[in-house]
C-alpha atoms as a PDB file:
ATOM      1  CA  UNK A   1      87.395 103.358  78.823  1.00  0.00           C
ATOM      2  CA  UNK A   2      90.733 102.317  79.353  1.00  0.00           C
ATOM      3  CA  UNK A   3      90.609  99.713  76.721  1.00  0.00           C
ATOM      4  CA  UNK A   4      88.669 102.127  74.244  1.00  0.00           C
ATOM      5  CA  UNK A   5      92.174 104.386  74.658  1.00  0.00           C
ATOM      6  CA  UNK A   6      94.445 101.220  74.337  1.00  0.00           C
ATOM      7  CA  UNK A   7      93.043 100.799  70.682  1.00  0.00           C
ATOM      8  CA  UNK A   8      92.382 104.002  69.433  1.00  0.00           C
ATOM      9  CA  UNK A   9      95.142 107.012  68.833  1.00  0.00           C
ATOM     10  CA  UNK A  10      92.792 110.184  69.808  1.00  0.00           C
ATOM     11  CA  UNK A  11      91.056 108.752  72.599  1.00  0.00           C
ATOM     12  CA  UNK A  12      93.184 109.242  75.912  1.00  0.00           C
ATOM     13  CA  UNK A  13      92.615 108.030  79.165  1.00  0.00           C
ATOM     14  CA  UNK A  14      93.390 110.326  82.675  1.00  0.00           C
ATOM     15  CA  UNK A  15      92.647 108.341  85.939  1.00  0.00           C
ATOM     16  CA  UNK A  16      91.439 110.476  88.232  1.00  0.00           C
ATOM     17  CA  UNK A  17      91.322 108.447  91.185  1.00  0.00           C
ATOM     18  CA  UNK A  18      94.776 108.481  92.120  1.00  0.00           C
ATOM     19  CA  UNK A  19      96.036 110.842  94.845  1.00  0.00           C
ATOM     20  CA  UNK A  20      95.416 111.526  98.111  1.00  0.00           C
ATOM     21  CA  UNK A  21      91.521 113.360  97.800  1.00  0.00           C
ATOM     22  CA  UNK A  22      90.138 110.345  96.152  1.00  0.00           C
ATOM     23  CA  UNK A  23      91.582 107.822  98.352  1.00  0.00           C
ATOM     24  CA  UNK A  24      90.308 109.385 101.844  1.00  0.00           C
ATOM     25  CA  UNK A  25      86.520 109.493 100.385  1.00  0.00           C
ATOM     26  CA  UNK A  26      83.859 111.000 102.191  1.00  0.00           C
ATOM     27  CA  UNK A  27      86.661 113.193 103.796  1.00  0.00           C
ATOM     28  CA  UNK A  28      89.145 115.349 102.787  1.00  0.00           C
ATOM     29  CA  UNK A  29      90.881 117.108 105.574  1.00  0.00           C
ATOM     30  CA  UNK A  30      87.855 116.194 107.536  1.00  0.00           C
ATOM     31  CA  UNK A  31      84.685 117.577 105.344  1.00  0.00           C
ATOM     32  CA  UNK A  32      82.969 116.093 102.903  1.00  0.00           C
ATOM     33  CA  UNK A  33      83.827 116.229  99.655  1.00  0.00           C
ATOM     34  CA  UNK A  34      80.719 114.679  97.736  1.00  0.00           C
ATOM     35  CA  UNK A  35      76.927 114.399  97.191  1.00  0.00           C
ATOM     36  CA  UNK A  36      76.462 111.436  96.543  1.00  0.00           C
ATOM     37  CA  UNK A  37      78.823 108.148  95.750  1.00  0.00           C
ATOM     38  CA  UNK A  38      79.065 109.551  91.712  1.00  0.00           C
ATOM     39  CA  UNK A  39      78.999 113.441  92.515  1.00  0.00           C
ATOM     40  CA  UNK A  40      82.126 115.242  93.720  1.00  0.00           C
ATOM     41  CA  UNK A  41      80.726 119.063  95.909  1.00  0.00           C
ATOM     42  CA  UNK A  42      82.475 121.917  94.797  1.00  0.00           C
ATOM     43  CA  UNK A  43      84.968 121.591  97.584  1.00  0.00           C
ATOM     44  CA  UNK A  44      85.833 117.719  96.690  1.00  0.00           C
ATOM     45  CA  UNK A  45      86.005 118.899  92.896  1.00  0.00           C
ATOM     46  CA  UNK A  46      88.419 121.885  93.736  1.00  0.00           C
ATOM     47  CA  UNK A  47      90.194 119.558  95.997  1.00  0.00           C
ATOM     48  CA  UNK A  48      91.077 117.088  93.056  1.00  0.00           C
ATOM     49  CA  UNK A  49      91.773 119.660  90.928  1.00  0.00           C
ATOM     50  CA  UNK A  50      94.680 121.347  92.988  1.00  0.00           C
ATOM     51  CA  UNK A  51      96.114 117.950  94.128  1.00  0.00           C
ATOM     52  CA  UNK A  52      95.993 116.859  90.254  1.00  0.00           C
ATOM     53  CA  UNK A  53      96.715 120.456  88.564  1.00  0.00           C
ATOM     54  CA  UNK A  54     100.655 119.419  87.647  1.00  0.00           C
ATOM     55  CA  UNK A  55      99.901 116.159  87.038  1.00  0.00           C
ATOM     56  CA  UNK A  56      96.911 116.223  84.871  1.00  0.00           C
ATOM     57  CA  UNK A  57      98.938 119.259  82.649  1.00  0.00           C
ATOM     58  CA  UNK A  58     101.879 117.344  81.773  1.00  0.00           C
ATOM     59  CA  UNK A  59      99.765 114.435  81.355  1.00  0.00           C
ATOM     60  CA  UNK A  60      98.252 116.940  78.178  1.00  0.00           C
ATOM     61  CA  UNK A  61     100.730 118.818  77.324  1.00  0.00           C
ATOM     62  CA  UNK A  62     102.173 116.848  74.312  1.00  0.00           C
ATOM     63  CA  UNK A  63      99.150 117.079  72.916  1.00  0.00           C
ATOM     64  CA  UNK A  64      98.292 120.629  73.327  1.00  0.00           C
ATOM     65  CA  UNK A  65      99.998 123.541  70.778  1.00  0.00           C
ATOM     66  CA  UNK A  66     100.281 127.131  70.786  1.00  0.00           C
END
């Protein structure tokens, strides 16, 4: 993926495994936070999305208009 959005202009690529939700996997402030290895639950997916929120919007922002 990441080399797919090194060579192509509308093809961006957000890694979501940084941060601190990812990195304590099966736990997040002790309970689990996925099904399976490849399936966040709704309370690992809601984790990652408020530890990301800021970072994943600016990330977009330049390419988002009004």
């Amino acid at each position: 993926m990441e080399k797919l959005a090194a060579t192509r202009q509308n093809v961006y690529f957000y890694n979501l495994s940084k941060g601190n939700a990812i990195k304590n996997i099966p736990f997040y402030k002790d309970t689990l936070m996925y099904y399976n290895a490849s399936h966040l639950n709704t309370y690992g997916a809601v984790a990652l999305a408020k530890e990301q929120e800021k970072d994943f919007m600016s990330f977009f922002s330049p390419f988002l208009t009004d």
